[in-house]
N, C-alpha and C. Protein backbone atom coordinates (compact mmCIF):
# COMPACT_ATOMS: atom_id res chain seq x y z
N UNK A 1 13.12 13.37 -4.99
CA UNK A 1 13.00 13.79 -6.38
C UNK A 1 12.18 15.06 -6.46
N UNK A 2 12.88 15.88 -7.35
CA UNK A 2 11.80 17.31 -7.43
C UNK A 2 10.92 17.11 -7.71
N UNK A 3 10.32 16.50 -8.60
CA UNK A 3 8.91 16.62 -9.55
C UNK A 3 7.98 15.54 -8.88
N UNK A 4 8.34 14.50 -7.35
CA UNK A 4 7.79 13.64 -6.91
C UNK A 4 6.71 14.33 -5.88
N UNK A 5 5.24 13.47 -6.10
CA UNK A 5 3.99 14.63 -4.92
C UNK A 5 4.58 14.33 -3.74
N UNK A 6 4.56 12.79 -3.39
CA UNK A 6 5.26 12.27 -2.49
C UNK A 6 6.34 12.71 -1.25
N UNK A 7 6.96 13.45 -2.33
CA UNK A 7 8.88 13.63 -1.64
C UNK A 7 7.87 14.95 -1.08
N UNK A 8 7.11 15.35 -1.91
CA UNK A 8 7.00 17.07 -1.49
C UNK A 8 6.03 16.90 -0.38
N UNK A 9 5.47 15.97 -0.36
CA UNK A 9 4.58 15.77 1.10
C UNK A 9 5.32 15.57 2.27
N UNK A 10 6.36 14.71 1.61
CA UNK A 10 7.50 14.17 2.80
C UNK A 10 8.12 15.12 3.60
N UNK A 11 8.75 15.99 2.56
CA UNK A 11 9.08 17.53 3.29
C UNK A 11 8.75 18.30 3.84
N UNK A 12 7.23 18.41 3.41
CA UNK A 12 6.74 19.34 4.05
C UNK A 12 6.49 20.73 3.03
N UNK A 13 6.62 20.40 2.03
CA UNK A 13 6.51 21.36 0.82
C UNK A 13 5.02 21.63 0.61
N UNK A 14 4.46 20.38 -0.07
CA UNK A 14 2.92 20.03 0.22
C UNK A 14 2.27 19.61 1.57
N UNK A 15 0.89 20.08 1.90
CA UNK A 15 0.38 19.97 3.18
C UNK A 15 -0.38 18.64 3.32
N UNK A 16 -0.53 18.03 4.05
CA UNK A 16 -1.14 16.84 4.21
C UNK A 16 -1.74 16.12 5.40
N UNK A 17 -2.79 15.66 5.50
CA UNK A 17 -3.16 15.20 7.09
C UNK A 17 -2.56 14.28 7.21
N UNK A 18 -2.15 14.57 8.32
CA UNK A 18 -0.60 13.75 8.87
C UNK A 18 -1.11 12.59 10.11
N UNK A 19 -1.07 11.40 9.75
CA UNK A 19 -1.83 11.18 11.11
C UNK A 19 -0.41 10.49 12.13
N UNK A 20 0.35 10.03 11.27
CA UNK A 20 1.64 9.78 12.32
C UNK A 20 3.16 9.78 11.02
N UNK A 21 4.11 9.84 11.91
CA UNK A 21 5.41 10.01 11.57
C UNK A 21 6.17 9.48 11.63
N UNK A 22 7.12 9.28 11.69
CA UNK A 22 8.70 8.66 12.56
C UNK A 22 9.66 8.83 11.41
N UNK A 23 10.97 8.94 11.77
CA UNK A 23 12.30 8.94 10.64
C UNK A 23 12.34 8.51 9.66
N UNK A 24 11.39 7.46 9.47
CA UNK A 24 11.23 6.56 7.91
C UNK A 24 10.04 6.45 7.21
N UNK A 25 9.21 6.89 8.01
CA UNK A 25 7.58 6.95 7.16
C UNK A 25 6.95 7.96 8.13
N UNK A 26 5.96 8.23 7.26
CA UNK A 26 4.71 8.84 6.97
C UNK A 26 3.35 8.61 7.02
N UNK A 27 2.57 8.66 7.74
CA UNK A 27 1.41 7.69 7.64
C UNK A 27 0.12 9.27 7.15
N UNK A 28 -0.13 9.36 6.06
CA UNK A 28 -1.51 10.24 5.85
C UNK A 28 -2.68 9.57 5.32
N UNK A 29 -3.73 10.96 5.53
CA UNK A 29 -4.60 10.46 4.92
C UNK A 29 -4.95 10.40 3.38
N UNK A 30 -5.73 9.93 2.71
CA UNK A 30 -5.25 9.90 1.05
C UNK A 30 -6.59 10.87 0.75
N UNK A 31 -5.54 11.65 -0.50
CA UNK A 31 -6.13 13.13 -0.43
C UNK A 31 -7.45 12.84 -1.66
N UNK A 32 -7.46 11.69 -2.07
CA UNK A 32 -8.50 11.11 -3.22
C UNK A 32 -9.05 9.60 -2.78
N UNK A 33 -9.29 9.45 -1.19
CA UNK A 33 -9.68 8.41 -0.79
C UNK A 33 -10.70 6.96 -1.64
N UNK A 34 -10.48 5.71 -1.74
CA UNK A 34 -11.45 5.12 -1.85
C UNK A 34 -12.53 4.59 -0.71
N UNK A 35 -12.27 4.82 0.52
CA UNK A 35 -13.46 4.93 1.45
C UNK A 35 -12.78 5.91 2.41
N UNK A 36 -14.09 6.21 3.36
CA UNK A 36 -13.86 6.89 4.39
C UNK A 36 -12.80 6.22 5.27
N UNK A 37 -11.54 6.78 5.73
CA UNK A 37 -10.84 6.56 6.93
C UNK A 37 -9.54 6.16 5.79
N UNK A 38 -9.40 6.19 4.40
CA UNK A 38 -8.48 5.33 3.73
C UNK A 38 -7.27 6.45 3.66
N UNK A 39 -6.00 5.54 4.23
CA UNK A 39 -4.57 5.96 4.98
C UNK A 39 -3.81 5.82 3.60
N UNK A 40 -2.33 6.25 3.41
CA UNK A 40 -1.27 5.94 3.43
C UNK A 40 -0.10 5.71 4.06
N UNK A 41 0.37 4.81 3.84
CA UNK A 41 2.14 4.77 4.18
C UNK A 41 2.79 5.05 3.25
N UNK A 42 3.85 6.71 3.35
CA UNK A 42 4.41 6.69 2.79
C UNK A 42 6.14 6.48 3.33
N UNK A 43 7.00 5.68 2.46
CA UNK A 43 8.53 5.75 2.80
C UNK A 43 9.20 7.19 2.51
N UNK A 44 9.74 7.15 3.64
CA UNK A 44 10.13 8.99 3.31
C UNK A 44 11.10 8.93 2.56
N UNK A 45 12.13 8.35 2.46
CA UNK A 45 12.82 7.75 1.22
C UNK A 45 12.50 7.76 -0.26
N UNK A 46 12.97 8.66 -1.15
CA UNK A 46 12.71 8.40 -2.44
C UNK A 46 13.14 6.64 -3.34
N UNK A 47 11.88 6.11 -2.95
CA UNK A 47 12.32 4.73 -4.04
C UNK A 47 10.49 4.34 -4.68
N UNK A 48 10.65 3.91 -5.57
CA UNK A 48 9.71 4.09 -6.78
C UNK A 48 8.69 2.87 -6.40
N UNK A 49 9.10 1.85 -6.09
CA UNK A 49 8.37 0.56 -6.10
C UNK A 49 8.68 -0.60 -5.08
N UNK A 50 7.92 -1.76 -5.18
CA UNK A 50 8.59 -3.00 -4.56
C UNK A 50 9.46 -3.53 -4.91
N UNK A 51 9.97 -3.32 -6.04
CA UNK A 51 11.55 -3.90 -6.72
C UNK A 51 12.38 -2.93 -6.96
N UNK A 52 11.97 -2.14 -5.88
CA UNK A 52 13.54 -1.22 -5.59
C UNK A 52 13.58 -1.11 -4.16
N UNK A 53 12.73 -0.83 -3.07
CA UNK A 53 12.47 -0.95 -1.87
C UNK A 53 13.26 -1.88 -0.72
N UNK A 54 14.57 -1.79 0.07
CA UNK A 54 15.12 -2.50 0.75
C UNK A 54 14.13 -3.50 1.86
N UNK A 55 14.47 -4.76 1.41
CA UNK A 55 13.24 -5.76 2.02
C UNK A 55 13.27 -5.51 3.86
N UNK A 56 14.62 -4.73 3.91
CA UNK A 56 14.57 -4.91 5.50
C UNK A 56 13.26 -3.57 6.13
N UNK A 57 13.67 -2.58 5.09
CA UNK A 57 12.39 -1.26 5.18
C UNK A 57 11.35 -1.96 5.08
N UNK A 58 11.34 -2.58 3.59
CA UNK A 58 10.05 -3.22 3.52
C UNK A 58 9.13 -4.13 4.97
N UNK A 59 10.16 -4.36 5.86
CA UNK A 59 9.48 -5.50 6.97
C UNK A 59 9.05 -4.08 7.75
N UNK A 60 9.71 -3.25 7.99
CA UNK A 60 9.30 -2.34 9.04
C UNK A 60 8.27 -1.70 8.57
N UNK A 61 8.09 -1.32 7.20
CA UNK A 61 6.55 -0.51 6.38
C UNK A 61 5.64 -1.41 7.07
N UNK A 62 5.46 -2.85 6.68
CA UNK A 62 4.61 -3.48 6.83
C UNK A 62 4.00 -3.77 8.78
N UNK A 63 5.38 -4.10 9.29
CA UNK A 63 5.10 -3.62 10.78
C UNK A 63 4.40 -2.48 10.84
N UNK A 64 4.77 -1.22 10.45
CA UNK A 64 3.93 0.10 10.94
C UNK A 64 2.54 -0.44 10.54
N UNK A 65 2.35 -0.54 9.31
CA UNK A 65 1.06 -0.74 8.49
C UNK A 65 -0.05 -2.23 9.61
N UNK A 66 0.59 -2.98 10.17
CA UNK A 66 -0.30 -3.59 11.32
C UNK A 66 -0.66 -2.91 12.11
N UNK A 67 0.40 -2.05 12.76
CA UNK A 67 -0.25 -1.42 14.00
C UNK A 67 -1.16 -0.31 13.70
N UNK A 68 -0.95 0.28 12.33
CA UNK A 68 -1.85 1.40 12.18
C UNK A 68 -3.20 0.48 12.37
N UNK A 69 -3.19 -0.11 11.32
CA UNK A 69 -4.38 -1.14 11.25
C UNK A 69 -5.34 -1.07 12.15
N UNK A 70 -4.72 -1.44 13.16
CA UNK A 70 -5.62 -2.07 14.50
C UNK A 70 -5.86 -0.58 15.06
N UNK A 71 -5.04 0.12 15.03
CA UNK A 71 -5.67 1.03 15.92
C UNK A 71 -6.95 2.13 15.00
N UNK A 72 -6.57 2.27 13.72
CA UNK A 72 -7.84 2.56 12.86
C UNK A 72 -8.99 1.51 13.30
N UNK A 73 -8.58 0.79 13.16
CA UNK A 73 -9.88 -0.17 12.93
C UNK A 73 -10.56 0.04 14.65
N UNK A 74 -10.13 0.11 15.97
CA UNK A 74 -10.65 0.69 16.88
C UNK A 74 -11.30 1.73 16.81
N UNK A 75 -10.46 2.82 16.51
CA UNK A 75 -11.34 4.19 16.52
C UNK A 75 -12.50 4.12 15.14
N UNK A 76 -12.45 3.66 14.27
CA UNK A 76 -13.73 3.87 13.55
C UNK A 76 -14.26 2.66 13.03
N UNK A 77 -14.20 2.06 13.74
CA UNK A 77 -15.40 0.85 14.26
C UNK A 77 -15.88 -0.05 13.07
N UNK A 78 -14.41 -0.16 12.05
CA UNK A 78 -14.76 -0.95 10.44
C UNK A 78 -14.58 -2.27 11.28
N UNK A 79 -14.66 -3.68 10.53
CA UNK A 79 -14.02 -4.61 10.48
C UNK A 79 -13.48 -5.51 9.53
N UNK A 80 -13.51 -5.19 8.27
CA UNK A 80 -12.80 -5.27 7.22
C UNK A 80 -11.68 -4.57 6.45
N UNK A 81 -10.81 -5.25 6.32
CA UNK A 81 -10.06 -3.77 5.49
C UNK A 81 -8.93 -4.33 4.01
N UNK A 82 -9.14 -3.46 2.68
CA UNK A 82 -8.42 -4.09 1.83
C UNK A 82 -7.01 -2.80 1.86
N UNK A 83 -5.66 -3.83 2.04
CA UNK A 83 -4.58 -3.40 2.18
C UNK A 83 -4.06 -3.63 0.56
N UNK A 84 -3.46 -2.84 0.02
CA UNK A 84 -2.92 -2.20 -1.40
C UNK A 84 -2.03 -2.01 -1.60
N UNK A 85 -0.69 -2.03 -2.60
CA UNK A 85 0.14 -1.91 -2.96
C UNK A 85 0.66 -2.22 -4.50
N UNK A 86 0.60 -1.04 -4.75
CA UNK A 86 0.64 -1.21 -6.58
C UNK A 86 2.34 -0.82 -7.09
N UNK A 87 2.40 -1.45 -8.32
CA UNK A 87 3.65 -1.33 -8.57
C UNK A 87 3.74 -1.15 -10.21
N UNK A 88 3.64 -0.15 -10.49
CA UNK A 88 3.65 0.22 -12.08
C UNK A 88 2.68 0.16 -12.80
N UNK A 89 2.77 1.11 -13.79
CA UNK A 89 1.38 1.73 -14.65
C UNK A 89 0.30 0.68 -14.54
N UNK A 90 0.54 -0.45 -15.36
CA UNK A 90 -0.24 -1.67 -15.50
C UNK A 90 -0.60 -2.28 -14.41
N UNK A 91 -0.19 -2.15 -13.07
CA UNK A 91 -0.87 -2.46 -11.92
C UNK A 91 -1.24 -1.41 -11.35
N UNK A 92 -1.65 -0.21 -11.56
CA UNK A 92 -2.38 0.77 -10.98
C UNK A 92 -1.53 2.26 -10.34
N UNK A 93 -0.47 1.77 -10.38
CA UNK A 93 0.28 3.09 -9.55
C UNK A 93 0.48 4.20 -10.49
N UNK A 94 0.00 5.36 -9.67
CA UNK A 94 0.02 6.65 -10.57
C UNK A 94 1.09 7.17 -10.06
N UNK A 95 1.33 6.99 -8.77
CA UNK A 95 2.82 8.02 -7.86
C UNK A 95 3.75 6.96 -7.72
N UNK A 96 4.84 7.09 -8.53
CA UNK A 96 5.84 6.22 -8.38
C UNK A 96 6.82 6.72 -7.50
N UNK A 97 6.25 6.73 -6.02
CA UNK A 97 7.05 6.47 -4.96
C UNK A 97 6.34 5.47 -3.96
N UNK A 98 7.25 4.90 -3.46
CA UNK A 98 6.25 3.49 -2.98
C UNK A 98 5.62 4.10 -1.70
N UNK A 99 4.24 3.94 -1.55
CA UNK A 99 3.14 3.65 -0.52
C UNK A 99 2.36 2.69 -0.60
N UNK A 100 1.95 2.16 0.35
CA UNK A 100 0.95 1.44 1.00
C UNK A 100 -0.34 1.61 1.16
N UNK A 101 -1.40 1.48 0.46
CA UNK A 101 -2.84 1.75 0.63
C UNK A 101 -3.78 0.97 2.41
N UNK A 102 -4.25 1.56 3.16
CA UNK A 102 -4.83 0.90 3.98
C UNK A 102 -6.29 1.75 3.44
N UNK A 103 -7.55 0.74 3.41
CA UNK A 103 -8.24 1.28 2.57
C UNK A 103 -9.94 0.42 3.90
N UNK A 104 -9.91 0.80 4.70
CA UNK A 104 -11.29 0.51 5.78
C UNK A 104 -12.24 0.06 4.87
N UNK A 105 -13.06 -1.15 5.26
CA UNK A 105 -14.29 -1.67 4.56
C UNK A 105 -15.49 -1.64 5.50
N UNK A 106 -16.72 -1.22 5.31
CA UNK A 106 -18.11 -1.27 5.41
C UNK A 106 -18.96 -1.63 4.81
N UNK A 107 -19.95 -2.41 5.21
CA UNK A 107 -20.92 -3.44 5.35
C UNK A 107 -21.55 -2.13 3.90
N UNK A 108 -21.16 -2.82 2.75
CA UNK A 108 -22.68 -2.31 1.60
C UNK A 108 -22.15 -0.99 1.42
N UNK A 109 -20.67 -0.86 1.71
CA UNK A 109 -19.96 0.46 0.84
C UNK A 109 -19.93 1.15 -0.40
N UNK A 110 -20.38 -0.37 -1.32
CA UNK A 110 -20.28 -0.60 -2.52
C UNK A 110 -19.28 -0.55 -3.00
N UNK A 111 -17.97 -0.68 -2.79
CA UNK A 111 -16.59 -0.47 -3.41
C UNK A 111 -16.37 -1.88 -3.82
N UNK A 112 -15.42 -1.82 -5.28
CA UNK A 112 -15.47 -3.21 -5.60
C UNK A 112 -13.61 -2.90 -5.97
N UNK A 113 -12.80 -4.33 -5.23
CA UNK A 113 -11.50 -4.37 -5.67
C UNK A 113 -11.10 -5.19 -5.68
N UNK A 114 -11.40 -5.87 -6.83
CA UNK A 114 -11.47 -7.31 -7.37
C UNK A 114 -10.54 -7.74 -8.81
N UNK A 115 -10.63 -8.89 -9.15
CA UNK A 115 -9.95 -9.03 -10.08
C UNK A 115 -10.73 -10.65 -10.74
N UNK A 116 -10.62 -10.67 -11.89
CA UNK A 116 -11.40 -12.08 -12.81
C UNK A 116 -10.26 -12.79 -12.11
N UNK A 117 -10.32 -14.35 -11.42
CA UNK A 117 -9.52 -15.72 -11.29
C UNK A 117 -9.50 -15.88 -12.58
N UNK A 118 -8.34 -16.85 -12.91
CA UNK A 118 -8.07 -17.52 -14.56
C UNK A 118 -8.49 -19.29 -13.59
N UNK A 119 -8.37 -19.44 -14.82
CA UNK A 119 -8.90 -21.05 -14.84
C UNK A 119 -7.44 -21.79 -15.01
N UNK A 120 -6.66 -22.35 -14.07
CA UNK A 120 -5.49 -22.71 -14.81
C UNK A 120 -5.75 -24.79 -14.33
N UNK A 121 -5.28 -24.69 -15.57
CA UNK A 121 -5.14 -26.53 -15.43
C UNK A 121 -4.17 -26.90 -14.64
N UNK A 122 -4.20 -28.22 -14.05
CA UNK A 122 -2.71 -28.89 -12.67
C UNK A 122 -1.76 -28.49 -13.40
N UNK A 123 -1.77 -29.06 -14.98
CA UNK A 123 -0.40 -29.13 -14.99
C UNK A 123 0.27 -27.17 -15.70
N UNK A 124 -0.56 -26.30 -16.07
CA UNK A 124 -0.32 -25.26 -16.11
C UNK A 124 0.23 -24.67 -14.50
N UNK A 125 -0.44 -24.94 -13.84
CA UNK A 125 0.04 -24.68 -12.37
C UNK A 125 1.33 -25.19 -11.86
N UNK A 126 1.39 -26.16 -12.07
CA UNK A 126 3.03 -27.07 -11.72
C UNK A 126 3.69 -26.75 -12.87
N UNK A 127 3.56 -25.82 -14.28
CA UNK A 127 4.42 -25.30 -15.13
C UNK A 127 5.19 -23.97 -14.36
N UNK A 128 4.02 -22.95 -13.88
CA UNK A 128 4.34 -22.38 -12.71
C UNK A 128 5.07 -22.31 -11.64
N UNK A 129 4.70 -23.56 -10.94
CA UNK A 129 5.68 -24.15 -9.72
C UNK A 129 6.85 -23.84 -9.68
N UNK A 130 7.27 -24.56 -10.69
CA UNK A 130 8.79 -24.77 -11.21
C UNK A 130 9.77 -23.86 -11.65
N UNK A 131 8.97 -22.15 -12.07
CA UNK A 131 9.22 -21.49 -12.87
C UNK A 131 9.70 -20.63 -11.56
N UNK A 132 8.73 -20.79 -10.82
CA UNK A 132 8.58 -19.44 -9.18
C UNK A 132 9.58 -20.79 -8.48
N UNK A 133 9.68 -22.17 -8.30
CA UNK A 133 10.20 -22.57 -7.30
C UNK A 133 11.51 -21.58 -6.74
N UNK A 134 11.57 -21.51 -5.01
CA UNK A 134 13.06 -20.89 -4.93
C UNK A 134 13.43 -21.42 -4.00
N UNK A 135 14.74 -21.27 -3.27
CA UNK A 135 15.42 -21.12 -2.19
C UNK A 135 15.98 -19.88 -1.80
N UNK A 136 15.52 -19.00 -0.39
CA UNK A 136 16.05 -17.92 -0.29
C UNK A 136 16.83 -18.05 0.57
């Protein structure tokens, strides 16, 4: 898409620290980090979200996104890490092309990425159940 930051990173239009590549993704660093060492995956593929995203890509994003993992987490010596993925205004995504947040945690960083639990009663929960039950 023309007007996507994304696509234009993908290309090579916009410059970006690149820390790895391959035919289908992108792995940089995020140019407005929430901690030190915090990555993206981007799909070089123009698609907007997780409910447009082919689940079979989707398995291989998430493969890359382990191995980056581990090998970040070697070279800079975190051992926590909160992994991200937002999907529309109301859940946080500003670039609607789908990436992957890998986001390194340290001891008293102070970063907070949290959310209030609801209080749900059994049988609100098993209203639930029933609603999500599937067979795939």
């Amino acid at each position: 898409m023309s007007d996507c930051i994304f696509c234009k990173i993908v290309s090579g239009e916009f410059a970006s620290a690149t820390i790895y590549e391959n035919e289908e993704f992108k792995v940089i660093l995020d140019r407005f980090p929430g901690n030190e060492g915090h990555v993206l995956i981007l799909a070089k593929n123009h698609v907007a979200n997780i409910f447009e995203i082919d689940p079979d890509q989707a398995g291989r994003l998430f493969k890359l996104a382990s191995i980056v993992a581990k090998e970040m987490q070697k070279r800079l010596g975190f051992t926590h890490m909160n992994v991200m993925q937002n999907n529309g205004t109301i859940a946080g995504q500003s670039v609607f092309h789908f990436h992957l947040h890998l986001i390194p945690r340290y001891e008293n960083d102070g970063i907070t990425i949290a959310y209030k639990p609801l209080e749900l009663s059994d049988e609100q929960i098993e209203t639930m159940r029933k609603k999500l039950e599937m067979t795939i």
